[in-house]
PDB file of N, CA and C in Angstrom:
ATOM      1  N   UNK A   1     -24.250   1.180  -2.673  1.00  0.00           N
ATOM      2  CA  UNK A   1     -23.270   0.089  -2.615  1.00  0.00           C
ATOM      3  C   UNK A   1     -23.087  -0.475  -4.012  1.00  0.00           C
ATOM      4  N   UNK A   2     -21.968  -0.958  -3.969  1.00  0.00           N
ATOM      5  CA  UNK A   2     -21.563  -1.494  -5.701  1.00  0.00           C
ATOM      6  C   UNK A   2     -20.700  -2.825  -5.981  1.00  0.00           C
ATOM      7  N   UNK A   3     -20.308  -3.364  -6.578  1.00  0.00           N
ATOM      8  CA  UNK A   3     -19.190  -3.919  -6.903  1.00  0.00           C
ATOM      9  C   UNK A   3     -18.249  -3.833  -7.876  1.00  0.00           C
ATOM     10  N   UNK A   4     -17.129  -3.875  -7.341  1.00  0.00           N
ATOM     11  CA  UNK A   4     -15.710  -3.418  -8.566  1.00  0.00           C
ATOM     12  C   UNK A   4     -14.994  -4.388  -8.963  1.00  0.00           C
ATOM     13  N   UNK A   5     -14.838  -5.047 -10.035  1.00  0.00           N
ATOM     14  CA  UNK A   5     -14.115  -6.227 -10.520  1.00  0.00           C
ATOM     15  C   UNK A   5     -12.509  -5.378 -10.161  1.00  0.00           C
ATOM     16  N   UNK A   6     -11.706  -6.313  -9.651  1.00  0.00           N
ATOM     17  CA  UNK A   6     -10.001  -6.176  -9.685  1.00  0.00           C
ATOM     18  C   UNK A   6      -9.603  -5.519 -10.835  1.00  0.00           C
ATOM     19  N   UNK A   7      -9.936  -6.286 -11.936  1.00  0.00           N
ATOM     20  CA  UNK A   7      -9.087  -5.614 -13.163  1.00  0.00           C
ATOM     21  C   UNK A   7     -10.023  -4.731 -13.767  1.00  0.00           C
ATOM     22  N   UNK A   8     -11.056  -3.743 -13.163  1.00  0.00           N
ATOM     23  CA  UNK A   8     -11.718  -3.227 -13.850  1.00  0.00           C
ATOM     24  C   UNK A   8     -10.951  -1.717 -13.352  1.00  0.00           C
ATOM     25  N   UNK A   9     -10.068  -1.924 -12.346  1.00  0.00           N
ATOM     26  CA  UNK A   9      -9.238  -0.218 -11.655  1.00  0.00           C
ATOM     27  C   UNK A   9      -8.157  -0.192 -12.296  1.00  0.00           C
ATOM     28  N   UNK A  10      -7.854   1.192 -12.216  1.00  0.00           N
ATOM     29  CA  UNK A  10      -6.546   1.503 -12.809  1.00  0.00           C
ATOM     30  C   UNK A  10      -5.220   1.036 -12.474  1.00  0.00           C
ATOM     31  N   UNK A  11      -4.602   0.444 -13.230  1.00  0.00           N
ATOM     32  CA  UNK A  11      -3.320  -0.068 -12.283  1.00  0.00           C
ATOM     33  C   UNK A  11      -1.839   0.527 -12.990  1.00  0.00           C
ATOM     34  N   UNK A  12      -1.543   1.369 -12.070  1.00  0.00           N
ATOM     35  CA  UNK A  12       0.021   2.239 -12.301  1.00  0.00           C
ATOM     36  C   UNK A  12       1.118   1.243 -11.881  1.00  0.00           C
ATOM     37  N   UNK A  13       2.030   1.451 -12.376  1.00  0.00           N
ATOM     38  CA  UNK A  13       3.419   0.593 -11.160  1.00  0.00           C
ATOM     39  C   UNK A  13       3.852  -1.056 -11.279  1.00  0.00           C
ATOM     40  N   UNK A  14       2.734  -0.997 -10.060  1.00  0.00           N
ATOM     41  CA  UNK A  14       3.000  -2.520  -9.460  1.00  0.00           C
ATOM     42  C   UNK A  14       1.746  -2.757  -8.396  1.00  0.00           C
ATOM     43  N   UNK A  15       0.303  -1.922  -8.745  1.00  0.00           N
ATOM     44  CA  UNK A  15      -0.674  -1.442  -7.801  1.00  0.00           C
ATOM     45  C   UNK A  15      -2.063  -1.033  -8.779  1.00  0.00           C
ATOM     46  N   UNK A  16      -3.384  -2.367  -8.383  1.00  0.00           N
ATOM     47  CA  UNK A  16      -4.011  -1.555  -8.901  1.00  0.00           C
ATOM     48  C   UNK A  16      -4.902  -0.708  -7.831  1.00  0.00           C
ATOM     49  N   UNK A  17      -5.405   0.576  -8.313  1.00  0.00           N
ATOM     50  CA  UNK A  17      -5.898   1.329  -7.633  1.00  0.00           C
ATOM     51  C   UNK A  17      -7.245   1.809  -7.410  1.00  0.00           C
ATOM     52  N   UNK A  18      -7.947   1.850  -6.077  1.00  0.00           N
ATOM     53  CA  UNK A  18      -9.283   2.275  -5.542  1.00  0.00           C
ATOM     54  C   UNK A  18      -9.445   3.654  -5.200  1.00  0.00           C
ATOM     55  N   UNK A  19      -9.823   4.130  -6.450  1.00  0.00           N
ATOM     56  CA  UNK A  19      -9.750   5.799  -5.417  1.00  0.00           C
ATOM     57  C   UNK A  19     -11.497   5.855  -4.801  1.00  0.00           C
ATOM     58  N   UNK A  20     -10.994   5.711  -3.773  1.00  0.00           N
ATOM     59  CA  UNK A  20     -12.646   6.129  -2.613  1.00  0.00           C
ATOM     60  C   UNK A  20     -13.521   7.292  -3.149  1.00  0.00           C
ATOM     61  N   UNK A  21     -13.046   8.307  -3.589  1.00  0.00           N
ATOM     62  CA  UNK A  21     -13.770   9.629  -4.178  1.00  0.00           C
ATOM     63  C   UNK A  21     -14.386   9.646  -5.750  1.00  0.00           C
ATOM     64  N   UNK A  22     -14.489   7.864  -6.254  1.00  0.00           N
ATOM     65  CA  UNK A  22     -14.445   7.626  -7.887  1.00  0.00           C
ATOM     66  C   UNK A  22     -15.802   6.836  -7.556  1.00  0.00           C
ATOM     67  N   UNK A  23     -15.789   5.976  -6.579  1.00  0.00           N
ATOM     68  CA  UNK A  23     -16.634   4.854  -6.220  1.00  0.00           C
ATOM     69  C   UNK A  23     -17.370   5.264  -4.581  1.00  0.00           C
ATOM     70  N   UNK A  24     -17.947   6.652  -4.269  1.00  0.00           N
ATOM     71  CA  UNK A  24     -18.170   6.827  -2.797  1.00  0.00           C
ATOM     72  C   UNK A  24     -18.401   5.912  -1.888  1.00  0.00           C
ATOM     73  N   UNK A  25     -16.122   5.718  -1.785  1.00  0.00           N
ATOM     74  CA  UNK A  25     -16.344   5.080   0.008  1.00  0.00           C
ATOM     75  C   UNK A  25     -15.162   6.592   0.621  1.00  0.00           C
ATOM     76  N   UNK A  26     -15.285   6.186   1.365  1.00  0.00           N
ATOM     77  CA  UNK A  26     -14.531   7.091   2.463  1.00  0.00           C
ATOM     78  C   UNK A  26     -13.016   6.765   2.414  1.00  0.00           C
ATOM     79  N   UNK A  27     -12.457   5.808   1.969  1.00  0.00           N
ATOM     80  CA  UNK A  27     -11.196   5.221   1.804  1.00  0.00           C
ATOM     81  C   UNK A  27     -10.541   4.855   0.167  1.00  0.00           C
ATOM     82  N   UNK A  28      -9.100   5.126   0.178  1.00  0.00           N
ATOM     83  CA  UNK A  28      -8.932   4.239  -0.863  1.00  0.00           C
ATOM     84  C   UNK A  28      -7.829   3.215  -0.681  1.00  0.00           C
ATOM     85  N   UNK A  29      -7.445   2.243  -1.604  1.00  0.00           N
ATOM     86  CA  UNK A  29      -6.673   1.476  -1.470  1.00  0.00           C
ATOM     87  C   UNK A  29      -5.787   1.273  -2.652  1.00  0.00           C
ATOM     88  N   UNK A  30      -4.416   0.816  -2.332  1.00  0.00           N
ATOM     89  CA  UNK A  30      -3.409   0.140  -3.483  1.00  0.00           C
ATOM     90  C   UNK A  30      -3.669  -1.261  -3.329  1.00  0.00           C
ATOM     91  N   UNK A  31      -3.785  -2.146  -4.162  1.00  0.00           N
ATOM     92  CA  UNK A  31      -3.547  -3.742  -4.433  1.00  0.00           C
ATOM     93  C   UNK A  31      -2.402  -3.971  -5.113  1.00  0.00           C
ATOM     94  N   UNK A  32      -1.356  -3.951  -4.209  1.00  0.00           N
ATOM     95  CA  UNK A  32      -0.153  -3.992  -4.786  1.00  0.00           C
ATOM     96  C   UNK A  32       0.333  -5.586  -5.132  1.00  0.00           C
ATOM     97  N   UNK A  33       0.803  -5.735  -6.454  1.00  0.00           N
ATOM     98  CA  UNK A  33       1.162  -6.825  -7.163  1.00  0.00           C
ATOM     99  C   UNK A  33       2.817  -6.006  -7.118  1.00  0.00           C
ATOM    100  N   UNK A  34       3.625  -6.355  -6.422  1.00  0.00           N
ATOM    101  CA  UNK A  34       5.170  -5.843  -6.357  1.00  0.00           C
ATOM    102  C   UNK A  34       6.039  -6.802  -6.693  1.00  0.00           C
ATOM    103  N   UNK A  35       7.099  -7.038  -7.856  1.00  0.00           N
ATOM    104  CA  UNK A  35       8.108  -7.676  -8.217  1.00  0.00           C
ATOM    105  C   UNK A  35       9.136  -7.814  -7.138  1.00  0.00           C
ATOM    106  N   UNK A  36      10.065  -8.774  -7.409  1.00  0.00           N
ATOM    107  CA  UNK A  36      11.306  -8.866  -6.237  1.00  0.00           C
ATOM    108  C   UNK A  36      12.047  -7.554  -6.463  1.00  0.00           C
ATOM    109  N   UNK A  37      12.478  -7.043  -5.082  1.00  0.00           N
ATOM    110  CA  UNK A  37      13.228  -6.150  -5.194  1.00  0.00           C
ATOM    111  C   UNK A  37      12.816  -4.278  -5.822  1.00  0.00           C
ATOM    112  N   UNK A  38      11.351  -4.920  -5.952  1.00  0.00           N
ATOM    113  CA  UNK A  38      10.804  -3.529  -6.118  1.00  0.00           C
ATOM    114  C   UNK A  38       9.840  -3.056  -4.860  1.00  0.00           C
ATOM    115  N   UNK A  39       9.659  -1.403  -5.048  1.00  0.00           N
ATOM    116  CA  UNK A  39       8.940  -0.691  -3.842  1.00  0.00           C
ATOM    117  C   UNK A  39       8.544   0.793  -4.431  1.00  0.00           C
ATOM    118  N   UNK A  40       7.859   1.817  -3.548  1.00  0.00           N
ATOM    119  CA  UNK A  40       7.581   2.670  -4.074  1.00  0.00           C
ATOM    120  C   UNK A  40       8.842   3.867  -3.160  1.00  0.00           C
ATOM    121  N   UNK A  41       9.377   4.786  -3.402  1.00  0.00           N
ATOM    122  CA  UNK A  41      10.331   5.482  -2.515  1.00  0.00           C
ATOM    123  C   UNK A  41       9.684   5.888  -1.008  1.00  0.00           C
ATOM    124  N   UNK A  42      10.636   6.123  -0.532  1.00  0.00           N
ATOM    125  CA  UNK A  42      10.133   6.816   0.929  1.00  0.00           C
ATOM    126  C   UNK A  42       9.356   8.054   0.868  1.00  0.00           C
ATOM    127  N   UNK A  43       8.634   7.892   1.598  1.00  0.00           N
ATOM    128  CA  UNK A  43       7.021   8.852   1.179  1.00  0.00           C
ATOM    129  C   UNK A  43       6.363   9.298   2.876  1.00  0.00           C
ATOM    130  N   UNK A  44       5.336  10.291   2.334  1.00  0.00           N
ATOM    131  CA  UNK A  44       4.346  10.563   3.688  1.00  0.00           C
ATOM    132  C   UNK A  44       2.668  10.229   2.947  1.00  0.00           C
ATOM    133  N   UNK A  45       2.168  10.267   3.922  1.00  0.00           N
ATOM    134  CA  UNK A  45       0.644  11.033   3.542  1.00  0.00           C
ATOM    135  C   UNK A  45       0.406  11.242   4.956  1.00  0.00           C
ATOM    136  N   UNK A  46      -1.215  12.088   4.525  1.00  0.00           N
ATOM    137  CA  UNK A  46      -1.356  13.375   6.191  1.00  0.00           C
ATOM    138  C   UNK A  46      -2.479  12.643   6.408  1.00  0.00           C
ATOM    139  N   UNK A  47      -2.528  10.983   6.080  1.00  0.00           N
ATOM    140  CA  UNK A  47      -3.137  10.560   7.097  1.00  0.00           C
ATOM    141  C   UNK A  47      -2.657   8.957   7.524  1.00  0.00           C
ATOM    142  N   UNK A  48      -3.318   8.538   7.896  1.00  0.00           N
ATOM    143  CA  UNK A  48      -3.091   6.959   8.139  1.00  0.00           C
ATOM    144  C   UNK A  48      -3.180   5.666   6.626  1.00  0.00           C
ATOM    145  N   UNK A  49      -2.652   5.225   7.023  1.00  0.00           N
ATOM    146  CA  UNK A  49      -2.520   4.158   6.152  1.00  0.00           C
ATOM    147  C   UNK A  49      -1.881   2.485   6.747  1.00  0.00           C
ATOM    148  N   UNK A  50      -3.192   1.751   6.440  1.00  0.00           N
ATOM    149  CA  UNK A  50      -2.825   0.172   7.291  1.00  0.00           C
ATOM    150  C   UNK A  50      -2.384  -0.395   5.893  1.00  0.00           C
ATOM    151  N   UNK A  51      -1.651  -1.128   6.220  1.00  0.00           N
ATOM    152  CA  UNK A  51      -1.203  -2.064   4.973  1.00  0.00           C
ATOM    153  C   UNK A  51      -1.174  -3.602   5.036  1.00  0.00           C
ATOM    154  N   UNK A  52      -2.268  -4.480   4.636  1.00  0.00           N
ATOM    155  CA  UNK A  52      -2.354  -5.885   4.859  1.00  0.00           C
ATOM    156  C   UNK A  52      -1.352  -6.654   4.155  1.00  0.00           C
ATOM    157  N   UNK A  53      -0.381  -6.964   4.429  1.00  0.00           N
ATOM    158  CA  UNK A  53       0.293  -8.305   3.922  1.00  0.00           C
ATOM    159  C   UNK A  53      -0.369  -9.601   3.698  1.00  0.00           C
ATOM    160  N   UNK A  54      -0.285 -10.041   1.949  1.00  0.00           N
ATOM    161  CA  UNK A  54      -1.308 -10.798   1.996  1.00  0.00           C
ATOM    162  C   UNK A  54      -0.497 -11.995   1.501  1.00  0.00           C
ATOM    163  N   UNK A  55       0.396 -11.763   0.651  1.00  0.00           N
ATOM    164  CA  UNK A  55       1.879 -13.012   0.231  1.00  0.00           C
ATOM    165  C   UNK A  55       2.871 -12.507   0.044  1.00  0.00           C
ATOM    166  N   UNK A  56       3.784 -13.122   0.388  1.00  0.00           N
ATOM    167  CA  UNK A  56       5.342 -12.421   0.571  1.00  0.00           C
ATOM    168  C   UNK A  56       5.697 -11.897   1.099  1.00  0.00           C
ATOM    169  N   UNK A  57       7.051 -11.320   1.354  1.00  0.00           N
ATOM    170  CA  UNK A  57       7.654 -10.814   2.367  1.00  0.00           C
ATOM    171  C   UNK A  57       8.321  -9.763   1.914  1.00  0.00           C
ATOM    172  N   UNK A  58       8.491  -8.287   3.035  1.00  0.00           N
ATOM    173  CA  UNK A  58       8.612  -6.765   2.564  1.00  0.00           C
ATOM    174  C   UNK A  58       9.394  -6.356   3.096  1.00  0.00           C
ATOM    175  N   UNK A  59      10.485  -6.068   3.365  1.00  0.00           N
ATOM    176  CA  UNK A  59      10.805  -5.394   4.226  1.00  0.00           C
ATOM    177  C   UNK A  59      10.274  -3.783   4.484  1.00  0.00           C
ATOM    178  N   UNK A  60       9.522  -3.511   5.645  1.00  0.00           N
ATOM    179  CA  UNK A  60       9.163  -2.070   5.636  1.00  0.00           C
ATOM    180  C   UNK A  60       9.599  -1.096   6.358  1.00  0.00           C
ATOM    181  N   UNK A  61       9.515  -0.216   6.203  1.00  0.00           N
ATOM    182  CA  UNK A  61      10.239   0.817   7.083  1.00  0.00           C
ATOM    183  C   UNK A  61       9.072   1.835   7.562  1.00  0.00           C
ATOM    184  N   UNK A  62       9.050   2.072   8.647  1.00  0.00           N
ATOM    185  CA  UNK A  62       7.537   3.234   8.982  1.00  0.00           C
ATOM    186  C   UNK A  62       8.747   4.051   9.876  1.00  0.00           C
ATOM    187  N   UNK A  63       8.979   5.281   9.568  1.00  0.00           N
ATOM    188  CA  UNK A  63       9.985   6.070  10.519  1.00  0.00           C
ATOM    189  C   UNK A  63      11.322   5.731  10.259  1.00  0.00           C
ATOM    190  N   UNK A  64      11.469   5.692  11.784  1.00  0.00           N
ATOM    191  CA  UNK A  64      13.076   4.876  11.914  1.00  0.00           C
ATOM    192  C   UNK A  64      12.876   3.514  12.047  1.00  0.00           C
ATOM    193  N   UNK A  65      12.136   2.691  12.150  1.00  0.00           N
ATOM    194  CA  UNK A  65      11.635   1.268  12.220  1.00  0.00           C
ATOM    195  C   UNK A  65      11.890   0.432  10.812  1.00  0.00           C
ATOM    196  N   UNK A  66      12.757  -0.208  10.547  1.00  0.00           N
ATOM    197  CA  UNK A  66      12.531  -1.492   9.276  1.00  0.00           C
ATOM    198  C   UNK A  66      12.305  -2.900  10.236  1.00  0.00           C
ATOM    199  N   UNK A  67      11.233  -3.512   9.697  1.00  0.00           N
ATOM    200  CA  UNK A  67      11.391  -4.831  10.208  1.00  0.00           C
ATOM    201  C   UNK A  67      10.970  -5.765   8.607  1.00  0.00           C
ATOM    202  N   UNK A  68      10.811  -6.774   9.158  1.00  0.00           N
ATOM    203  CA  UNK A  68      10.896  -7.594   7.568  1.00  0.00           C
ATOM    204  C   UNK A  68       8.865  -8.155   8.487  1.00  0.00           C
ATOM    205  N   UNK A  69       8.315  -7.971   6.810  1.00  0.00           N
ATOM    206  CA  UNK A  69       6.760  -8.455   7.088  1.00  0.00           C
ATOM    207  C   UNK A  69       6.280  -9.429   6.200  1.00  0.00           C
ATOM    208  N   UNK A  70       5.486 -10.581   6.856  1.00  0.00           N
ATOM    209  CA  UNK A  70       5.431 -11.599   6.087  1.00  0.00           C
ATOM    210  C   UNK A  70       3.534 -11.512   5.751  1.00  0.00           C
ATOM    211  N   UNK A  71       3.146 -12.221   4.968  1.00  0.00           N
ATOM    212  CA  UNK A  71       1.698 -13.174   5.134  1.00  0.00           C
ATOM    213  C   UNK A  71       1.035 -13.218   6.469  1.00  0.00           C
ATOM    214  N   UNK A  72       0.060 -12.265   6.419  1.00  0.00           N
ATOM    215  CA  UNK A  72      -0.828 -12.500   7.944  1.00  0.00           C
ATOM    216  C   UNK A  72      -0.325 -11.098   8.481  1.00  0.00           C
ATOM    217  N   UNK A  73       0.696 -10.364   8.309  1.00  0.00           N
ATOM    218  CA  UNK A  73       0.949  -9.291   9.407  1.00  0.00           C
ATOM    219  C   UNK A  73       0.684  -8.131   8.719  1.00  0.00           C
ATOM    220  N   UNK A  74       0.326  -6.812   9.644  1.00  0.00           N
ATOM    221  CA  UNK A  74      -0.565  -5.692   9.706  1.00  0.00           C
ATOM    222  C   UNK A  74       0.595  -4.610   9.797  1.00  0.00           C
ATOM    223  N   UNK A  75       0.939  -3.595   9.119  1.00  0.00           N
ATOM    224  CA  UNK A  75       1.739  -2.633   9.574  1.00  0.00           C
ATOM    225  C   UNK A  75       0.716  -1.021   9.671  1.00  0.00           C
ATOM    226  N   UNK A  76       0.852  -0.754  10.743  1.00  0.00           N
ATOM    227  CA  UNK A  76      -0.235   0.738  10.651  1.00  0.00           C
ATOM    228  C   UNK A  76       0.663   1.991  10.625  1.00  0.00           C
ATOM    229  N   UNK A  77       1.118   2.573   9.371  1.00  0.00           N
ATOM    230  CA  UNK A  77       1.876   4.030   9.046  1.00  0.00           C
ATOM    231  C   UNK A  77       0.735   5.389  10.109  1.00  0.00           C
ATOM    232  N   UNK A  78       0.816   5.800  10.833  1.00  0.00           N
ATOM    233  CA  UNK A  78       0.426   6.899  11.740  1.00  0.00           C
ATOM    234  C   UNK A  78       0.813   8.147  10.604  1.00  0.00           C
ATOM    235  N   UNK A  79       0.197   9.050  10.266  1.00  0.00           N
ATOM    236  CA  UNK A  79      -0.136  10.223   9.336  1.00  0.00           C
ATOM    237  C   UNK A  79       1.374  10.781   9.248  1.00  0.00           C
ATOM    238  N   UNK A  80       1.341  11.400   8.350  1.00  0.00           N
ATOM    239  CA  UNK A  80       2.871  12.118   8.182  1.00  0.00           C
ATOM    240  C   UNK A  80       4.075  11.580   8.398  1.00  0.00           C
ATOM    241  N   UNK A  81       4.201  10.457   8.728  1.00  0.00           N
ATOM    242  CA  UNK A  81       5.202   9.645   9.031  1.00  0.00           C
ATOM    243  C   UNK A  81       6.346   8.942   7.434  1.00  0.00           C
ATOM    244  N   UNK A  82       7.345   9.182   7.579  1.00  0.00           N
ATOM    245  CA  UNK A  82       8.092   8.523   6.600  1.00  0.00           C
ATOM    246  C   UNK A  82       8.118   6.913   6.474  1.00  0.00           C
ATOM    247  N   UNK A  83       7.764   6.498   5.119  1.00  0.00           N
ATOM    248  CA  UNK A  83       7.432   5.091   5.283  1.00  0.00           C
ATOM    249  C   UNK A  83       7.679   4.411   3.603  1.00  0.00           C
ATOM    250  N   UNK A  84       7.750   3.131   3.794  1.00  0.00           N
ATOM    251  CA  UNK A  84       8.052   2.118   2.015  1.00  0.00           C
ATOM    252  C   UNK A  84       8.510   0.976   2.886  1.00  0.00           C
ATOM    253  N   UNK A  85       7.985   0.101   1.392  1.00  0.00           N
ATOM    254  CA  UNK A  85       8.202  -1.284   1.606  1.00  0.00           C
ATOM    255  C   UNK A  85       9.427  -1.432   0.499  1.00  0.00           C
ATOM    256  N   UNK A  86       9.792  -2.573   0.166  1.00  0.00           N
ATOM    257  CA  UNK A  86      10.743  -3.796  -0.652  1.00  0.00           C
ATOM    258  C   UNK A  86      10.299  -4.546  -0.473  1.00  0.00           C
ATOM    259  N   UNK A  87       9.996  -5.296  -1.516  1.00  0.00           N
ATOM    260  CA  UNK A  87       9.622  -6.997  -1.918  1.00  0.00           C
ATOM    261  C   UNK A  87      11.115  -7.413  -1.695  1.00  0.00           C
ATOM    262  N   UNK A  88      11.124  -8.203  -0.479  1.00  0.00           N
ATOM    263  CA  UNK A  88      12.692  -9.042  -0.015  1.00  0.00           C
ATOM    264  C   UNK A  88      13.116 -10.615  -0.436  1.00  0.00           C
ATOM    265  N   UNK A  89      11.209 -10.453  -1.404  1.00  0.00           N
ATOM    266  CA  UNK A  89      11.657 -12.060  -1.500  1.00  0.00           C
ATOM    267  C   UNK A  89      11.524 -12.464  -2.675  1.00  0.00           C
ATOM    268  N   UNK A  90      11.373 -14.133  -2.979  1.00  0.00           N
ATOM    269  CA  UNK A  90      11.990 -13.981  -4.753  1.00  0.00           C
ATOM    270  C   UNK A  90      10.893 -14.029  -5.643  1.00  0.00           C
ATOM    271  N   UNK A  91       9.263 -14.042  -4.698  1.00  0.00           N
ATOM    272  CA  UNK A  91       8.133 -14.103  -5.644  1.00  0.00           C
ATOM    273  C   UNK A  91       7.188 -12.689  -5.600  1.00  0.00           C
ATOM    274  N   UNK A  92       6.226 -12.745  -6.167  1.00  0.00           N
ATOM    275  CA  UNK A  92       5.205 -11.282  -6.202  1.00  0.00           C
ATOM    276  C   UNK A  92       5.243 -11.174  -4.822  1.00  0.00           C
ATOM    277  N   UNK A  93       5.235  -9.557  -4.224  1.00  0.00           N
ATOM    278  CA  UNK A  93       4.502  -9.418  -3.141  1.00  0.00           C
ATOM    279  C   UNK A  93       2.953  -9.144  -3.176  1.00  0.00           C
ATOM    280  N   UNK A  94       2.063  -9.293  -2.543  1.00  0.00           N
ATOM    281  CA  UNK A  94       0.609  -8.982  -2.250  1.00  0.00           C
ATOM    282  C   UNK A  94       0.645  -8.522  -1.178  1.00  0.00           C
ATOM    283  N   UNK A  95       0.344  -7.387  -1.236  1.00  0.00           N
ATOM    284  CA  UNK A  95      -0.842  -6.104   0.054  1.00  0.00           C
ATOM    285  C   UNK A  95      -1.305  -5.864  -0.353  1.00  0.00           C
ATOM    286  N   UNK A  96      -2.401  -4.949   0.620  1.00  0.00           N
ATOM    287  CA  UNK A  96      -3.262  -4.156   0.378  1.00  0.00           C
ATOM    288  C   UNK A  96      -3.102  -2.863   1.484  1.00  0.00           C
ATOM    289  N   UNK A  97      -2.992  -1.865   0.386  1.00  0.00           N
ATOM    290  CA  UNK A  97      -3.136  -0.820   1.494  1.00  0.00           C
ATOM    291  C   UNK A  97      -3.360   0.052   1.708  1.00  0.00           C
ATOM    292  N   UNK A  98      -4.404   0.265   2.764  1.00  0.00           N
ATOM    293  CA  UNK A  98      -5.769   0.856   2.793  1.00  0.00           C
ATOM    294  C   UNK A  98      -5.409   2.656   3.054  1.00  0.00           C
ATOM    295  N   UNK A  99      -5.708   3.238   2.540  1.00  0.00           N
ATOM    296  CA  UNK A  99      -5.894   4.639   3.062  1.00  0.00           C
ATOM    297  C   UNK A  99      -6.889   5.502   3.537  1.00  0.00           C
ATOM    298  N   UNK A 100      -6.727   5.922   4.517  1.00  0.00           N
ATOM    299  CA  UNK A 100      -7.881   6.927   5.166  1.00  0.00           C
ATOM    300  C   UNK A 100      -8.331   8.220   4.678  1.00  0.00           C
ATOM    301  N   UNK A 101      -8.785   8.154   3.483  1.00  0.00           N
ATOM    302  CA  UNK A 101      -8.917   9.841   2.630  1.00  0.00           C
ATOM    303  C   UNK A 101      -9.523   8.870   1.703  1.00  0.00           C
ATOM    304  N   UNK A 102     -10.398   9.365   1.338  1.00  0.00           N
ATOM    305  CA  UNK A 102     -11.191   8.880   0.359  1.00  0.00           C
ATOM    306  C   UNK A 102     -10.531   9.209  -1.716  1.00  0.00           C
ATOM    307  N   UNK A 103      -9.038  10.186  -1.299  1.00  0.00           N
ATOM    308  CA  UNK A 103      -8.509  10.243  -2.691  1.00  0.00           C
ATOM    309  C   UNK A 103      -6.981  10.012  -2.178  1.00  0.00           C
ATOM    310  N   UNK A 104      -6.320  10.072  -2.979  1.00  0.00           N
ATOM    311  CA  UNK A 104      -4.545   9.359  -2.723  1.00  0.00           C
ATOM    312  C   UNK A 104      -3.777  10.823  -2.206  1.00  0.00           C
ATOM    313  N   UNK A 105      -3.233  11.148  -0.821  1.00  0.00           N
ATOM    314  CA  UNK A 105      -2.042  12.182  -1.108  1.00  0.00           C
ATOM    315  C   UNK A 105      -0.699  11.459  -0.577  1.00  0.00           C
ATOM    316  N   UNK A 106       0.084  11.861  -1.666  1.00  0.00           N
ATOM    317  CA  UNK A 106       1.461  11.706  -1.721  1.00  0.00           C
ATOM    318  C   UNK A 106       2.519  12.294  -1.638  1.00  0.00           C
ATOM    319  N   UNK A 107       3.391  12.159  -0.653  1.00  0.00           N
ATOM    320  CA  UNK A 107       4.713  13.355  -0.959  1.00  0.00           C
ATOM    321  C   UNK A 107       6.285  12.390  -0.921  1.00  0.00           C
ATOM    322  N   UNK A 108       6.537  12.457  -1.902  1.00  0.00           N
ATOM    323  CA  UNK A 108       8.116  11.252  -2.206  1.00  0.00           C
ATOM    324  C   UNK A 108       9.101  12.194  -1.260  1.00  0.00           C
ATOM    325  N   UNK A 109       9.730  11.747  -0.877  1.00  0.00           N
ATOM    326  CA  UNK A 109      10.943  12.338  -0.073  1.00  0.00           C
ATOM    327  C   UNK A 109      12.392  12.117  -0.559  1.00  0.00           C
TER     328      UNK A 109
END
């Protein structure tokens, strides 16, 4: 067991990043710090991925589904599924979101 300071991970984007296979956990995660009006494109991975909304509001899309997600709410992407958020609102967004693979796979669509 260990501890990881926030700004001690790599941060690409708008996300800093936990790769599970760097630090042995079984999972990794994005800590996404997202500007208004920014997101990452419509994407898969071949496994699950929960995403905690922690401030602000997203609009997300998992599939054919967009709903708008605020502070407090849980969206669970089911594996292979087409999915992205948008920051809809006018301050940082905060999630977190967790992945089930202990390293990142990605496929942009």
């Amino acid at each position: 067991m260990g501890f990881i300071n926030l700004e001690r991970l790599p941060f690409e984007g708008m996300s800093y990043e936990l790769h599970g296979d760097k630090n042995g956990a079984p999972l990794s995660a994005y800590i996404v710090n997202a500007p208004p009006r920014k997101g990452p494109p419509l994407h898969t991975h071949p496994y699950v991925e929960t995403i905690f909304m922690v401030e602000g509001r997203a609009l997300v899309t998992i599939g054919d589904d967009t709903r708008e997600a605020k502070a407090g709410d849980i969206a669970i992407v089911p594996a292979n599924t087409p999915h992205r958020f948008v920051n809809c609102g006018d301050s940082i967004l905060r999630q977190i979101d967790v992945h089930a693979s202990p390293h990142f796979i990605q496929t942009n669509l």
